[in-house]
C-alpha atoms as a PDB file:
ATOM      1  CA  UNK A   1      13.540  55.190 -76.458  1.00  0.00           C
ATOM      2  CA  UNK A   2      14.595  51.207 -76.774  1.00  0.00           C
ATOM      3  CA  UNK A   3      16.920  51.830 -73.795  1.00  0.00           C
ATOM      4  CA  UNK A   4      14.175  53.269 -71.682  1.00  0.00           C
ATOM      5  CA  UNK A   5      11.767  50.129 -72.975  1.00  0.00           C
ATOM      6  CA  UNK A   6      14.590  47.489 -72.222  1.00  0.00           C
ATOM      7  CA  UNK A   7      15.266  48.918 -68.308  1.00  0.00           C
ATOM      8  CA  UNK A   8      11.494  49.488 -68.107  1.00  0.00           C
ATOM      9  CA  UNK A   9      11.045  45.459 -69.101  1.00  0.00           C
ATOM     10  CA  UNK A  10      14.373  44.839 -67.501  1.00  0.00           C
ATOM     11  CA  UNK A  11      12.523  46.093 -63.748  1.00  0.00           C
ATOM     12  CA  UNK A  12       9.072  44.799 -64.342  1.00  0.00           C
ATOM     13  CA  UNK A  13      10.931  41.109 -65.012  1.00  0.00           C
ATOM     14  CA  UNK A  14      13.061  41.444 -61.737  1.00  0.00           C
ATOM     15  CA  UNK A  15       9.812  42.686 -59.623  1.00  0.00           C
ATOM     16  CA  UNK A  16       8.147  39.522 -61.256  1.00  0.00           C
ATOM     17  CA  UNK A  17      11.335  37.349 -60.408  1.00  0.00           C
ATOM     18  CA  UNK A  18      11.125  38.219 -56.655  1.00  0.00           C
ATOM     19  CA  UNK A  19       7.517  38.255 -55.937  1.00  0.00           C
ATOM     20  CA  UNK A  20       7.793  34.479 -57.472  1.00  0.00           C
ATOM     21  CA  UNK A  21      11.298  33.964 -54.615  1.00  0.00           C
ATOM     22  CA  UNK A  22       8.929  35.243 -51.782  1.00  0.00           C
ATOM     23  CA  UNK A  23       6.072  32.735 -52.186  1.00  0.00           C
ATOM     24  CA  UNK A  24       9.124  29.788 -51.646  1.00  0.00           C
ATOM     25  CA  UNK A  25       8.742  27.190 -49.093  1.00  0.00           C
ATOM     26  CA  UNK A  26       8.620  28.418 -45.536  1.00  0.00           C
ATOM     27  CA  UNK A  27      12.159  28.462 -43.997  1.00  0.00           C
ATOM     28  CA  UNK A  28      11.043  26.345 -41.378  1.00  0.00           C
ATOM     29  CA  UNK A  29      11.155  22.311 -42.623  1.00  0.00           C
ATOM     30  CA  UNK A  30       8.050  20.167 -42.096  1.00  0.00           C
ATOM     31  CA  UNK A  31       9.287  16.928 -40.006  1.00  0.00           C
ATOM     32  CA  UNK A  32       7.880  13.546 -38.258  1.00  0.00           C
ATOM     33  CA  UNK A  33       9.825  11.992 -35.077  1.00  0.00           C
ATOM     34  CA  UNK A  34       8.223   8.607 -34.516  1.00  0.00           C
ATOM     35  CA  UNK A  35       8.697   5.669 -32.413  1.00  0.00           C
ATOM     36  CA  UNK A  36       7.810   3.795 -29.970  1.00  0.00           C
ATOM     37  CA  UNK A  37       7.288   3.394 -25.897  1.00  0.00           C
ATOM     38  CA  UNK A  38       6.449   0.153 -24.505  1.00  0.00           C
ATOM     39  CA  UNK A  39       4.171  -0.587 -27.407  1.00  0.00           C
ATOM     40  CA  UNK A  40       2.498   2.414 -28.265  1.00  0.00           C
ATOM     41  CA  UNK A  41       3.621   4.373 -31.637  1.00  0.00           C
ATOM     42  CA  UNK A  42       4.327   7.759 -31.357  1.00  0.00           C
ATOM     43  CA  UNK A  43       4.080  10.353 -34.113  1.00  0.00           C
ATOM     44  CA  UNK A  44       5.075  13.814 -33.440  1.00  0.00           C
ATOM     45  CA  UNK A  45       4.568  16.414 -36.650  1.00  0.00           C
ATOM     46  CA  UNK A  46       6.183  19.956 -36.208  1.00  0.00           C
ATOM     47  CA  UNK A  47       7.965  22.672 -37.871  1.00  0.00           C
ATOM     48  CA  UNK A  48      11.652  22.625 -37.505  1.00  0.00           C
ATOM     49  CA  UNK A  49      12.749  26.253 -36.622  1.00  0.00           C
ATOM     50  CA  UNK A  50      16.622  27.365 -36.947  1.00  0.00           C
ATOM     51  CA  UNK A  51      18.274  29.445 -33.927  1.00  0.00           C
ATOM     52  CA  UNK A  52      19.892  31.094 -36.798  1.00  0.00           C
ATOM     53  CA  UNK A  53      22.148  33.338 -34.273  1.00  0.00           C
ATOM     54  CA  UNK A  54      18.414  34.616 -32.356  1.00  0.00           C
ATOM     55  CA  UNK A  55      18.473  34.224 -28.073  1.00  0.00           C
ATOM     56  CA  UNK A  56      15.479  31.990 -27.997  1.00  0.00           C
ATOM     57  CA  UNK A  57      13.950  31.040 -24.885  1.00  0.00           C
ATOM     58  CA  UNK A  58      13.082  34.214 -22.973  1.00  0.00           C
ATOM     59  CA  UNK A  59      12.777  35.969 -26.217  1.00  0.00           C
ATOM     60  CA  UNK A  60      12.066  34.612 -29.686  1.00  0.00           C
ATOM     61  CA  UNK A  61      10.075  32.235 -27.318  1.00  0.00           C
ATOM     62  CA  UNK A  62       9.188  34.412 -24.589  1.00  0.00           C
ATOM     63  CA  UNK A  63       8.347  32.595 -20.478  1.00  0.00           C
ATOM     64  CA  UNK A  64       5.403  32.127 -19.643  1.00  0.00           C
ATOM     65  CA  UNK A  65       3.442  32.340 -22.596  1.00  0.00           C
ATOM     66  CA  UNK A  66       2.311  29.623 -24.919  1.00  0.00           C
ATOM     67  CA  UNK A  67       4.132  28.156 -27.801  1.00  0.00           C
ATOM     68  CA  UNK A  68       3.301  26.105 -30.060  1.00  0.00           C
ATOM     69  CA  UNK A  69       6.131  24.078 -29.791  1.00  0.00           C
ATOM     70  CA  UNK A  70       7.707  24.374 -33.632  1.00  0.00           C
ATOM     71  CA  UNK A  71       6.893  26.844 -36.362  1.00  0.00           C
ATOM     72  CA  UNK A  72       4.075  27.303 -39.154  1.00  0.00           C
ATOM     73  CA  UNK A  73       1.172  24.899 -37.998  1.00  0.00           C
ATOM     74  CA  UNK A  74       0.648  23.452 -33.851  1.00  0.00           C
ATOM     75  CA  UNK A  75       2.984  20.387 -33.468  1.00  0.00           C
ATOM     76  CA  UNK A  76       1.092  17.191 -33.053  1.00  0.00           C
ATOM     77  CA  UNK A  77       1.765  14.218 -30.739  1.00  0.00           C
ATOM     78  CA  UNK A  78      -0.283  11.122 -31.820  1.00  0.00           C
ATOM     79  CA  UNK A  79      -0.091   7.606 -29.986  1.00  0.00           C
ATOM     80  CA  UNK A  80      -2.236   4.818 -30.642  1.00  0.00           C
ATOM     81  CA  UNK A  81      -2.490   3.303 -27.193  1.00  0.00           C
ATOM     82  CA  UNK A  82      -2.971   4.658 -24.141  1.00  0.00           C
ATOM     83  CA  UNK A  83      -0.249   6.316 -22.209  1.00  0.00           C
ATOM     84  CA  UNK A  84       1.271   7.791 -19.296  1.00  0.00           C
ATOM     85  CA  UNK A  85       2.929  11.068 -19.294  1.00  0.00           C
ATOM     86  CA  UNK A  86       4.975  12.690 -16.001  1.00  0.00           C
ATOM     87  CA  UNK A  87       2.522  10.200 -14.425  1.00  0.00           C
ATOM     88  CA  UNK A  88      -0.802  10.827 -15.868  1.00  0.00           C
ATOM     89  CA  UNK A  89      -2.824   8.860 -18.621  1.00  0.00           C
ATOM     90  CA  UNK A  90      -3.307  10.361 -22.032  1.00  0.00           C
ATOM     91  CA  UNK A  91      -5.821   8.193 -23.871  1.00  0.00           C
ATOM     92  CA  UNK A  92      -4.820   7.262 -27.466  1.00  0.00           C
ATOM     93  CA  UNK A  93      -5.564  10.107 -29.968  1.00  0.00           C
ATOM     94  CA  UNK A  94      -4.407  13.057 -31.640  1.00  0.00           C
ATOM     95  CA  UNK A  95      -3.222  16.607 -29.949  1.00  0.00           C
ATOM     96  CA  UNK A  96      -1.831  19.826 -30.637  1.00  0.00           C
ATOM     97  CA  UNK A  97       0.898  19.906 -28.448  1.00  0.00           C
ATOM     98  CA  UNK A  98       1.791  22.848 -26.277  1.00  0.00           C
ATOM     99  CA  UNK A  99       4.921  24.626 -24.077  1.00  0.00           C
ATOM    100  CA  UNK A 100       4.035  27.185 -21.552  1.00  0.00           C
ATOM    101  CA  UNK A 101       8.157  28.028 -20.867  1.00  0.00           C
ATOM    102  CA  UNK A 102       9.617  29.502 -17.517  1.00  0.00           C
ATOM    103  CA  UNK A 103      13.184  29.692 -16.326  1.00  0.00           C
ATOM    104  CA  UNK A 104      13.273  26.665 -13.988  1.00  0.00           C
ATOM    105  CA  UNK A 105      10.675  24.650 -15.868  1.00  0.00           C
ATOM    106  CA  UNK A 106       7.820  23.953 -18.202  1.00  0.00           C
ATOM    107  CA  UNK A 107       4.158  23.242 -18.578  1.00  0.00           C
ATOM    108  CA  UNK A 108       3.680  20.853 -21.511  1.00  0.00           C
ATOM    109  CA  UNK A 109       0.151  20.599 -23.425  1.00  0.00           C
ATOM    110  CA  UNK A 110      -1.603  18.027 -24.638  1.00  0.00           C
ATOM    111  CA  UNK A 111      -4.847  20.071 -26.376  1.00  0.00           C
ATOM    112  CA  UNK A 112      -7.912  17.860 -27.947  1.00  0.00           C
ATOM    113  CA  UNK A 113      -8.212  20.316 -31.362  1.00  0.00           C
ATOM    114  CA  UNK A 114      -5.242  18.756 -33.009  1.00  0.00           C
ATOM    115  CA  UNK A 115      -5.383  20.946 -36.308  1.00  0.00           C
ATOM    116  CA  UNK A 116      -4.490  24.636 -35.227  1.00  0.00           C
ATOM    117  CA  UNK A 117      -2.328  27.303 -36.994  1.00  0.00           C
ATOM    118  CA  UNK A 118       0.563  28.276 -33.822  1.00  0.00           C
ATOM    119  CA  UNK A 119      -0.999  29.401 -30.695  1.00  0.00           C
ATOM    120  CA  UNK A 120      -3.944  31.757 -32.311  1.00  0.00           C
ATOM    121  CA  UNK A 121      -6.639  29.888 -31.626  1.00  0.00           C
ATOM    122  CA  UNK A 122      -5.410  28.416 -28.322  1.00  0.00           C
ATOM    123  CA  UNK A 123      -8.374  26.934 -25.968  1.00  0.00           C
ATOM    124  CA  UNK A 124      -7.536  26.252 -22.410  1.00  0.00           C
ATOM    125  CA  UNK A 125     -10.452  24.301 -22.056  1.00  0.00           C
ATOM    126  CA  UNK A 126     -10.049  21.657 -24.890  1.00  0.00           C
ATOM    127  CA  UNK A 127      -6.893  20.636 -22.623  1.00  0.00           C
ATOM    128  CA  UNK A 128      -6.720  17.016 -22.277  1.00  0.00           C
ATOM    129  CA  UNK A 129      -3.711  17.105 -20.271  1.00  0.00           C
ATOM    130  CA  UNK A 130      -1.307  19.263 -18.691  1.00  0.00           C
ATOM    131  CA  UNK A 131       2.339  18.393 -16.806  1.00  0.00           C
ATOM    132  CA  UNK A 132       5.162  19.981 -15.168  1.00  0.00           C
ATOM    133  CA  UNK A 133       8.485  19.146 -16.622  1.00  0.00           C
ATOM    134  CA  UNK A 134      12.225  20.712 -15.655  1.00  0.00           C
ATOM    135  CA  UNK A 135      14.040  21.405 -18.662  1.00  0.00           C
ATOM    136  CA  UNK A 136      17.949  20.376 -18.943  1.00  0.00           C
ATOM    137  CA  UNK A 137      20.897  22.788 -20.405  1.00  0.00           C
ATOM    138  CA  UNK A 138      22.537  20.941 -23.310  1.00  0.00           C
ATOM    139  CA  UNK A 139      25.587  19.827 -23.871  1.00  0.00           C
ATOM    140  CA  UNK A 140      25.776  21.333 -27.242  1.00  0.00           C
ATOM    141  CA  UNK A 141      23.875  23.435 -28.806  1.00  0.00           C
ATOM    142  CA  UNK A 142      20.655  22.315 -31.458  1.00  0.00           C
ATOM    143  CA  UNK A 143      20.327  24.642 -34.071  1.00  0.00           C
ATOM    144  CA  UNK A 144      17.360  23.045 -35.500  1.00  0.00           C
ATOM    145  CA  UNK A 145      14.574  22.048 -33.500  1.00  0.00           C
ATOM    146  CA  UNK A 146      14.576  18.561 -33.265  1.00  0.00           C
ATOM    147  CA  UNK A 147      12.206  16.167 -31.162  1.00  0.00           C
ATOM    148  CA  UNK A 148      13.374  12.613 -30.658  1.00  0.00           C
ATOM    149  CA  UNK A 149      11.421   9.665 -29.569  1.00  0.00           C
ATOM    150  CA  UNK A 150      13.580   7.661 -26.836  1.00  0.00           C
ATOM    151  CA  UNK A 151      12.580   4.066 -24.846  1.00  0.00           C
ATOM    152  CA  UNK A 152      10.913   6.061 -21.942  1.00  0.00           C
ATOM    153  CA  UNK A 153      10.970   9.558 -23.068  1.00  0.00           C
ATOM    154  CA  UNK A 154       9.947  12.095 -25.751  1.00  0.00           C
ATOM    155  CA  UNK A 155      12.766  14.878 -26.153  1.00  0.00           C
ATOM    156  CA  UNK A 156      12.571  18.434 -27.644  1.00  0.00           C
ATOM    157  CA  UNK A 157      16.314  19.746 -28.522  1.00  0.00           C
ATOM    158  CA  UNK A 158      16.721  23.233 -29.720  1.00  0.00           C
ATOM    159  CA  UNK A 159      19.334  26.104 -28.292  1.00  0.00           C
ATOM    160  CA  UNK A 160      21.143  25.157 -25.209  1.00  0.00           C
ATOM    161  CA  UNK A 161      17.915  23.732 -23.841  1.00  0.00           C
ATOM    162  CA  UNK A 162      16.654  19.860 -23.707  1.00  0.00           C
ATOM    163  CA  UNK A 163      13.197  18.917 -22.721  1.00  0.00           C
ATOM    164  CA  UNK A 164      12.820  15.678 -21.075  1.00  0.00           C
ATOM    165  CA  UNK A 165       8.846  14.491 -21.332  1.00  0.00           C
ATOM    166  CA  UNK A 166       8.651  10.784 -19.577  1.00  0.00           C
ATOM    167  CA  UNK A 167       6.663   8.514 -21.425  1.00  0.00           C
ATOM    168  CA  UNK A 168       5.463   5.181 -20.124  1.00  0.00           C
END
């Protein structure tokens, strides 16, 4: 009867034990790229997703479809000045930022509700800006998503793909 009490305790503490593993931190790390371009300050806050062996764009990310451009929450691009991106003006603010994915090229996002959870809740219209950007093939492969702020351009890095957004 103990040894039936002792496995019975024995699997009630191990279900316990992994219930407590599964509510860890997400997999995906929280991270800031910031920086400047001619004198504005540019924040971007995203979730940092591994390739972790997966094809991604065309298929964990699939073309044509919006992405939220990270993991867990809507990635955020902040600047505190006005600026211009692929030739247009973004006033200074906060956005959800956006990636509508295709083959050749890209649609990038710049969406006035800045606090979103992924894609969900997605609104066309509260668009503040849209552009048309050709993605590059890297040199070598990212395995976490990173985005670095540059002198004249934001870039997202992740798989065998480079995104080139010009910022001036």
């Amino acid at each position: 009867m103990k040894g039936i009490r002792k496995i019975h305790f024995s699997l009630i503490a191990l279900f316990i034990v992994n219930i407590i593993a599964a509510q860890g931190k997400p997999t995906s790390s929280k991270e800031i790229a910031t920086g400047k371009i001619n004198g504005a300050t540019i924040t971007i806050n995203y979730g940092s997703p591994s390739v972790n062996a997966r094809k991604i764009w065309g298929a964990l990310v699939p073309f044509n479809k919006v992405w939220r451009a990270g993991a867990n929450d809507a990635t955020t691009f902040e600047t505190d000045k006005e600026v211009t991106i692929e030739g247009a003006k973004l006033p200074a603010g906060k956005y959800s930022f956006f990636i509508i994915p295709s083959e050749k090229e890209s649609v990038i996002i710049f969406n006035k509700e800045a606090k979103q959870w992924g894609a969900y809740d997605y609104k066309e219209k509260e668009d503040q800006l849209r552009v048309t950007v050709k993605q590059k093939v890297a040199k070598t492969t990212a395995e976490k998503l990173v985005y670095a702020v540059n002198a004249n351009n934001v870039t997202l890095s992740w798989e065998n793909w480079n995104i080139p957004i010009s910022i001036k």
